[in-house]
N, C-alpha and C. Protein backbone atom coordinates (compact mmCIF):
# COMPACT_ATOMS: atom_id res chain seq x y z
N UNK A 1 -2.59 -38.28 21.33
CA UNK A 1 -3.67 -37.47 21.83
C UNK A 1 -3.17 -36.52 22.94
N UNK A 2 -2.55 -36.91 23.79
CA UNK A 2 -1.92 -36.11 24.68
C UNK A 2 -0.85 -35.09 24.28
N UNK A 3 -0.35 -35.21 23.20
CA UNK A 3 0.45 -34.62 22.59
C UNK A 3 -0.15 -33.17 22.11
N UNK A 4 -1.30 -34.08 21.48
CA UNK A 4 -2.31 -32.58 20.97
C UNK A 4 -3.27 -31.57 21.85
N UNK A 5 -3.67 -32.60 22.99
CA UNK A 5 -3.57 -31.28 24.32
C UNK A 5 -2.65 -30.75 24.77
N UNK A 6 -1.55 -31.33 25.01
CA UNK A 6 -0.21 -30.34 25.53
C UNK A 6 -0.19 -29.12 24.69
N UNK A 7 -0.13 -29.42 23.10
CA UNK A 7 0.52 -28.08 22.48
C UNK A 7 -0.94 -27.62 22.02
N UNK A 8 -2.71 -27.68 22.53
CA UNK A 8 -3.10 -26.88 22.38
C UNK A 8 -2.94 -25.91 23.29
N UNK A 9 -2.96 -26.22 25.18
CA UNK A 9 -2.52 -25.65 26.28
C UNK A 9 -1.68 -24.84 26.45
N UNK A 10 -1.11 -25.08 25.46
CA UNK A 10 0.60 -24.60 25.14
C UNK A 10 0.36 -23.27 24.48
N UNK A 11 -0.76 -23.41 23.34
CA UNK A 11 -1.09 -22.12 22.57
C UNK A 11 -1.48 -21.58 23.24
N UNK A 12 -2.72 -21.75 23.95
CA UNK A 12 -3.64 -20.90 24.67
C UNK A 12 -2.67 -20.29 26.09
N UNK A 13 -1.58 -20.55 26.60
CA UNK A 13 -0.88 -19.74 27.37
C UNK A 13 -0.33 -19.07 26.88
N UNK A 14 0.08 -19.23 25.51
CA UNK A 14 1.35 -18.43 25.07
C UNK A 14 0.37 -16.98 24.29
N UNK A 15 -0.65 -17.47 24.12
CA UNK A 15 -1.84 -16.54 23.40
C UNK A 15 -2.03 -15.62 24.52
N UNK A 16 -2.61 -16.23 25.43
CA UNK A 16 -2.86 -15.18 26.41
C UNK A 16 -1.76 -14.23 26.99
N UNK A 17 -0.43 -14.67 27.15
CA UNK A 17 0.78 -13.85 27.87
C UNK A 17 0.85 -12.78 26.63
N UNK A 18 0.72 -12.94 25.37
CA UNK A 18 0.96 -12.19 24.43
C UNK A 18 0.03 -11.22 24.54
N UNK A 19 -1.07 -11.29 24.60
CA UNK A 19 -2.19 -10.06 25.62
C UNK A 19 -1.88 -9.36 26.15
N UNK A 20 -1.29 -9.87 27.28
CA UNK A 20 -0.69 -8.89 28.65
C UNK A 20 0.20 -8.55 27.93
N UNK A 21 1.12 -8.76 27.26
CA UNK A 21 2.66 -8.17 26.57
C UNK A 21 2.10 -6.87 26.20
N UNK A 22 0.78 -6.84 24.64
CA UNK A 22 0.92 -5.65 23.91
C UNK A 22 0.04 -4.75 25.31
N UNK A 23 -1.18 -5.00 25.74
CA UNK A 23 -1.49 -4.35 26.87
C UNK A 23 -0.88 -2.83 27.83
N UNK A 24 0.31 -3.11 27.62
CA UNK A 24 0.81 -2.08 28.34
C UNK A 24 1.53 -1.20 27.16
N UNK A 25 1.50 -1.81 26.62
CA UNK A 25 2.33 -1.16 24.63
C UNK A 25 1.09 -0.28 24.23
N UNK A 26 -0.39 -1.23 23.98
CA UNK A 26 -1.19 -0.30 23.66
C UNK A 26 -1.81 0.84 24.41
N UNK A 27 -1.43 0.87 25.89
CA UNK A 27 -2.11 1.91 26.62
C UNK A 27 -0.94 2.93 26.12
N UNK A 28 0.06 2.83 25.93
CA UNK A 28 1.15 4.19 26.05
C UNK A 28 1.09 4.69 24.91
N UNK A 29 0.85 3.86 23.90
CA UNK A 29 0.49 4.24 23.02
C UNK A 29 -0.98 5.02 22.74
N UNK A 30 -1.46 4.41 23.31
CA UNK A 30 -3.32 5.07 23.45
C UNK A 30 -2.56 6.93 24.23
N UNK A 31 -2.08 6.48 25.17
CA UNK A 31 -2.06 7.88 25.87
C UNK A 31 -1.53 9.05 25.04
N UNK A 32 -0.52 8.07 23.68
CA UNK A 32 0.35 9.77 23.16
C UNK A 32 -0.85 9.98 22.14
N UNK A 33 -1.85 9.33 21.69
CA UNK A 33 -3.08 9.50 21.02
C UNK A 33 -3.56 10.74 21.26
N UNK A 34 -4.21 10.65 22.94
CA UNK A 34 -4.83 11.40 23.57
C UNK A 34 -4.12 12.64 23.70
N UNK A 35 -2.95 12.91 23.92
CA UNK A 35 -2.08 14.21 24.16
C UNK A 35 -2.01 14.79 22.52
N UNK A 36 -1.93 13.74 21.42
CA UNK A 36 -1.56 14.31 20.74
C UNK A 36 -3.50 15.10 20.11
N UNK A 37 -3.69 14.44 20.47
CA UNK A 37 -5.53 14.93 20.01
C UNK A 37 -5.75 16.88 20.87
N UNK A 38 -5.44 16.57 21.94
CA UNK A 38 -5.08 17.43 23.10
C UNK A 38 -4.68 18.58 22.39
N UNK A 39 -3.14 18.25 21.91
CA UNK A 39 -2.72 19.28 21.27
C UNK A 39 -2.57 19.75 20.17
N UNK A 40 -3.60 19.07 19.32
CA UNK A 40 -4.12 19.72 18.12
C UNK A 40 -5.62 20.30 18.34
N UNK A 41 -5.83 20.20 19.38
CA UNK A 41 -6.84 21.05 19.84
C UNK A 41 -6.51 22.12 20.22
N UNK A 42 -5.56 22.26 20.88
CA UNK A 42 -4.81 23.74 21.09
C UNK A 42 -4.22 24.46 20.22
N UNK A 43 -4.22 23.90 19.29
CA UNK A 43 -3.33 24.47 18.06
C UNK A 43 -4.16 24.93 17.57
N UNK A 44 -5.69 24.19 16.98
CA UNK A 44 -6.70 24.71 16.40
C UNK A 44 -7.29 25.95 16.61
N UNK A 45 -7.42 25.97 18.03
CA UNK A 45 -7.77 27.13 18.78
C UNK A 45 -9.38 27.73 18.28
N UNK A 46 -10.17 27.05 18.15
CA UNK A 46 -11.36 26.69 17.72
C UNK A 46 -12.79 26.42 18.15
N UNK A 47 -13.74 27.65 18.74
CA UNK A 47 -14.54 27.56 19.05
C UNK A 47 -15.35 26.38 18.52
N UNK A 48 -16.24 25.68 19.57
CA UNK A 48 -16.85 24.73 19.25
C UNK A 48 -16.37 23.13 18.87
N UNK A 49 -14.88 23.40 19.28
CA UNK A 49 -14.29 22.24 18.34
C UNK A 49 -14.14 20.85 19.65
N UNK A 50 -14.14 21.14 20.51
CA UNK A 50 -13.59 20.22 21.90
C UNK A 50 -14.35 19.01 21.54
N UNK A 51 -15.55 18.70 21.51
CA UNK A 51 -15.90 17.56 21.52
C UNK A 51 -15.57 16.23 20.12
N UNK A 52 -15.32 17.30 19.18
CA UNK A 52 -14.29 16.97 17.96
C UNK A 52 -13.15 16.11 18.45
N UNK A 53 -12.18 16.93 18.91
CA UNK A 53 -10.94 16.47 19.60
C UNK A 53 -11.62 15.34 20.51
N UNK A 54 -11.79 15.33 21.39
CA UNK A 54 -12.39 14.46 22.62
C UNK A 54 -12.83 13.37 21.67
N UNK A 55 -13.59 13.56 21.18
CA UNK A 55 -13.63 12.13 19.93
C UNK A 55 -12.69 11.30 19.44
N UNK A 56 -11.98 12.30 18.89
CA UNK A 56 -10.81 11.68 17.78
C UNK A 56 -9.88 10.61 19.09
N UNK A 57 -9.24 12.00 19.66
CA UNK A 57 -8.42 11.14 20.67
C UNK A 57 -8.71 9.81 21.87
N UNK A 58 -10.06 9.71 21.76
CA UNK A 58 -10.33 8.71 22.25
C UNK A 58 -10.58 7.40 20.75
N UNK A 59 -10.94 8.17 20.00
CA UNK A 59 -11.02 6.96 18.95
C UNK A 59 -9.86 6.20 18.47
N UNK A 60 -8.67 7.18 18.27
CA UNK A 60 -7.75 6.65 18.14
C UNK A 60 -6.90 5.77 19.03
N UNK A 61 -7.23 6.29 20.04
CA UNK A 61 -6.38 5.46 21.30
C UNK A 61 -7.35 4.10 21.56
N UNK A 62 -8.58 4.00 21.54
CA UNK A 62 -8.85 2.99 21.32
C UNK A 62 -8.75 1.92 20.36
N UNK A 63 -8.52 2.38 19.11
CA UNK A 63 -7.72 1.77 18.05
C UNK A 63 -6.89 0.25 18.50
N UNK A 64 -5.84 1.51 19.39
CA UNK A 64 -4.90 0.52 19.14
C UNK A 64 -5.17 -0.95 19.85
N UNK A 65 -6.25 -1.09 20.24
CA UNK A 65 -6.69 -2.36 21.43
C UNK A 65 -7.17 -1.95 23.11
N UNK A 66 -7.03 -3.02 23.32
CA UNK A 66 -7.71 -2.86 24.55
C UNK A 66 -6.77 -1.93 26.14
N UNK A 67 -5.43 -2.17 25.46
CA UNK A 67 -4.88 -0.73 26.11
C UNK A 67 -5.04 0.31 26.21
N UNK A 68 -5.32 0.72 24.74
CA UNK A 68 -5.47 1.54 24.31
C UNK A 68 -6.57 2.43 24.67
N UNK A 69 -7.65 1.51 24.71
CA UNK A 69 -9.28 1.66 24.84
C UNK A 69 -9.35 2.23 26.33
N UNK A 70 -8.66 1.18 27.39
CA UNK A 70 -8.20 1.50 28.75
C UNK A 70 -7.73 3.11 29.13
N UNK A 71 -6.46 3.45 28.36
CA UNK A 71 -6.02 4.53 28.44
C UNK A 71 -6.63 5.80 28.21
N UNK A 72 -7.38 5.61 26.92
CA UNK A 72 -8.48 6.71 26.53
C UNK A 72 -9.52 6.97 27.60
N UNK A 73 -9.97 5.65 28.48
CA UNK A 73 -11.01 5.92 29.34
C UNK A 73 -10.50 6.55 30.72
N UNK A 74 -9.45 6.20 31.26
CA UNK A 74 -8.93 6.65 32.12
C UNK A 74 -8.43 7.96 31.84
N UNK A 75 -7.88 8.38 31.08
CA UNK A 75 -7.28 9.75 31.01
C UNK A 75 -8.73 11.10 30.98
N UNK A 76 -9.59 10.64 30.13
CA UNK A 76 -11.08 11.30 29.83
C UNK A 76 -11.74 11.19 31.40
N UNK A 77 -11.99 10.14 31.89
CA UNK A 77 -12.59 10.01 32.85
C UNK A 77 -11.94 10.95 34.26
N UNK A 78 -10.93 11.21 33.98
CA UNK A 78 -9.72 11.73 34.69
C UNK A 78 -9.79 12.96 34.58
N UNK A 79 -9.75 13.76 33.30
CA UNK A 79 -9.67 14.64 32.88
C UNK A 79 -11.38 15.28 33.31
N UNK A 80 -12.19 14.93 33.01
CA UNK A 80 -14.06 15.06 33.70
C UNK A 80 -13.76 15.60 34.83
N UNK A 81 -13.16 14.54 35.81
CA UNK A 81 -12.94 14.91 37.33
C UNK A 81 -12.37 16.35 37.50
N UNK A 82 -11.50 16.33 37.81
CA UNK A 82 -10.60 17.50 37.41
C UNK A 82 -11.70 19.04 37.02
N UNK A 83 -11.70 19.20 36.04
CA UNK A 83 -12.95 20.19 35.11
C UNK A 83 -13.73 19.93 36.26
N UNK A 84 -14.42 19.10 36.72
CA UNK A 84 -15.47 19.09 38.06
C UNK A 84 -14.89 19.92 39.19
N UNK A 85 -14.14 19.87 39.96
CA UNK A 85 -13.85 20.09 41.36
C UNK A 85 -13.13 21.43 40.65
N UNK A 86 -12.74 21.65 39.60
CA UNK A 86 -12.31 23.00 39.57
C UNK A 86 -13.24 23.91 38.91
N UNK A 87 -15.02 23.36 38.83
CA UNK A 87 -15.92 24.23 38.72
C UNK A 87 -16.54 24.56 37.44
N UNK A 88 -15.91 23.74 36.14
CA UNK A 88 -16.83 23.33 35.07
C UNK A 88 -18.47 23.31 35.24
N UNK A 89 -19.24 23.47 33.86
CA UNK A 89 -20.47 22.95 34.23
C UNK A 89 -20.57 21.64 34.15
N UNK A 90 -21.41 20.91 35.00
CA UNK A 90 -22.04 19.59 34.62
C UNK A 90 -22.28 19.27 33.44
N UNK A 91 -23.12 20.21 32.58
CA UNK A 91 -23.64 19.59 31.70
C UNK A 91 -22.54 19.59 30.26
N UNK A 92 -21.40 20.43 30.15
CA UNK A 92 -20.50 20.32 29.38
C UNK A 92 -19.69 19.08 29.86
N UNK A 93 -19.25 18.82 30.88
CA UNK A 93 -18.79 17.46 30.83
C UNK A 93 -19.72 16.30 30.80
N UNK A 94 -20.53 16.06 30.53
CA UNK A 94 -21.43 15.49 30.26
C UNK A 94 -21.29 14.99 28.58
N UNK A 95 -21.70 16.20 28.21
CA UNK A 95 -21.41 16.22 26.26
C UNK A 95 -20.16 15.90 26.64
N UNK A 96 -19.00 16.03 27.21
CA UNK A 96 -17.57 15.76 26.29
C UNK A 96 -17.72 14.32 26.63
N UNK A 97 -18.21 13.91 27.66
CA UNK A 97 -18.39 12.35 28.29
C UNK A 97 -18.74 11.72 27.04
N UNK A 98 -19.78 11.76 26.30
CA UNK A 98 -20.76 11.67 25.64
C UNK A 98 -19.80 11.48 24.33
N UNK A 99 -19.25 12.71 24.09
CA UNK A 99 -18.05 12.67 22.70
C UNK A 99 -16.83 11.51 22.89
N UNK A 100 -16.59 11.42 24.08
CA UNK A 100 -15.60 10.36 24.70
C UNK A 100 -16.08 9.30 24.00
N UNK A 101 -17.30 8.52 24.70
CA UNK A 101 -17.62 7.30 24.18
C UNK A 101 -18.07 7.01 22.97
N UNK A 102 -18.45 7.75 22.04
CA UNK A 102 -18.53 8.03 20.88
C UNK A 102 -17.50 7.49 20.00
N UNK A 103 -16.27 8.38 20.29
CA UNK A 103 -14.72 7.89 19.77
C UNK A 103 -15.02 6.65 20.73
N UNK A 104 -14.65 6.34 21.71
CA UNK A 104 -14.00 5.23 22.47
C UNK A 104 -14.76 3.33 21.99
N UNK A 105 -16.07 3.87 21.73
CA UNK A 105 -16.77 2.92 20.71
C UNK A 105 -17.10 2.89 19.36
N UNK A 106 -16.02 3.41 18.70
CA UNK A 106 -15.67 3.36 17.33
C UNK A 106 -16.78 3.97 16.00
N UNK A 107 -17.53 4.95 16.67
CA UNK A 107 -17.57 5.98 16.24
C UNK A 107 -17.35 6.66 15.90
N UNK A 108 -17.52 7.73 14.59
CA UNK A 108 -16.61 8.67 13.63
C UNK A 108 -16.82 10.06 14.39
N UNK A 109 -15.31 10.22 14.75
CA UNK A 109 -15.42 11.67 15.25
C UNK A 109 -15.68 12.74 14.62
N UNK A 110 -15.75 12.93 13.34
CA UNK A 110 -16.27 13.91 12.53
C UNK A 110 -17.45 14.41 12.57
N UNK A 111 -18.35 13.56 12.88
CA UNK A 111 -20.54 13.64 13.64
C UNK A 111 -20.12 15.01 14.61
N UNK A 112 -18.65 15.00 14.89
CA UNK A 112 -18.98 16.63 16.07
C UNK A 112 -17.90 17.88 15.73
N UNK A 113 -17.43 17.20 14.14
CA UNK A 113 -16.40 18.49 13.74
C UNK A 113 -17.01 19.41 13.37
N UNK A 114 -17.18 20.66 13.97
CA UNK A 114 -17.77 22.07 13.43
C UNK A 114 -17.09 22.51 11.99
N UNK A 115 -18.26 22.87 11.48
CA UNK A 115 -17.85 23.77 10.52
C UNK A 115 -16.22 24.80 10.25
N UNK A 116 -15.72 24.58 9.54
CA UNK A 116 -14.63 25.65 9.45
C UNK A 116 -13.41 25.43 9.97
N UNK A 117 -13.76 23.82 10.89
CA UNK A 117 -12.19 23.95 11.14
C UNK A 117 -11.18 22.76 10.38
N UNK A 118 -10.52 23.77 10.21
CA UNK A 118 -8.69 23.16 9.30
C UNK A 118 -8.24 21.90 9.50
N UNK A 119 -8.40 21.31 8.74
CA UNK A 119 -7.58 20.06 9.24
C UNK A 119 -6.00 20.07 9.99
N UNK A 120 -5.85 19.14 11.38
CA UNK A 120 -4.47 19.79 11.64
C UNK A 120 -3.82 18.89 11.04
N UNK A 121 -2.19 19.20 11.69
CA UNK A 121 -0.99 18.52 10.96
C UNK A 121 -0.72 17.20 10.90
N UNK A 122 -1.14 16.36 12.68
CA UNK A 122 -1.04 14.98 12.69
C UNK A 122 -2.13 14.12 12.66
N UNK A 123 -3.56 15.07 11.85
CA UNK A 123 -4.84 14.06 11.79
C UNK A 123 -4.43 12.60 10.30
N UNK A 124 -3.15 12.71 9.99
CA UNK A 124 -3.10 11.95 8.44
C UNK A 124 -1.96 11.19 8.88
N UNK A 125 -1.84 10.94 9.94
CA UNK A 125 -1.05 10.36 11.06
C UNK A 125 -1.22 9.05 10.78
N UNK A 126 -0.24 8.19 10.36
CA UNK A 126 0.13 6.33 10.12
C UNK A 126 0.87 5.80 11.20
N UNK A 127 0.28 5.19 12.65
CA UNK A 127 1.88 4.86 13.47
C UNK A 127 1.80 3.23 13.38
């Protein structure tokens, strides 16, 4: 009996350290999500398209787990600020807020792809 608490104890530490392991794997990974969402938004060059992007790249970076999920919120939430103090409107960061959590709670970013725009190069993206 003691045997079989030791090595359940045993799992449940080794379960949990394995958490913290991918944790910092899935945020860096979440982040090249977000850059890469970023810059297929710039590529697009696409009226109306931002909250598209802002979707995707948070959807995907949340994907990858709870790093991931982390990273998407911090970088967006980050990125809000920023657009604020350098004089954005409120109410557009608001909607991209809005498109954020959308993607970031596994929501289909497509509900905000406008009409007409091209699919880019790394939306068919396997990592």
């Amino acid at each position: 009996m003691k045997l079989l608490i030791a090595g359940i104890a045993l799992f449940l530490i080794v379960e949990t350290n394995a958490r913290w392991i991918n944790f910092p794997i899935e945020a860096i990974q979440g982040g090249h999500d977000m850059w890469r969402a970023y810059s297929d938004m710039r590529e697009a060059n696409t009226i109306g398209a931002d909250k598209y992007f802002h979707a995707r790249g948070n959807a995907d970076a949340a994907s990858r787990g709870e790093g991931g999920k982390w990273a998407a919120e911090v970088i967006s939430n980050g990125r809000e600020w920023v657009q604020e103090k350098m004089g954005h409107g409120a109410e557009d960061s608001a909607a991209d807020q809005r498109a954020n959590e959308h993607g970031r709670n596994g929501g289909d970013p497509n509900v905000f792809r406008p009409a007409g725009l091209p699919p880019c190069s790394s939306e068919s993206h396997e990592d």
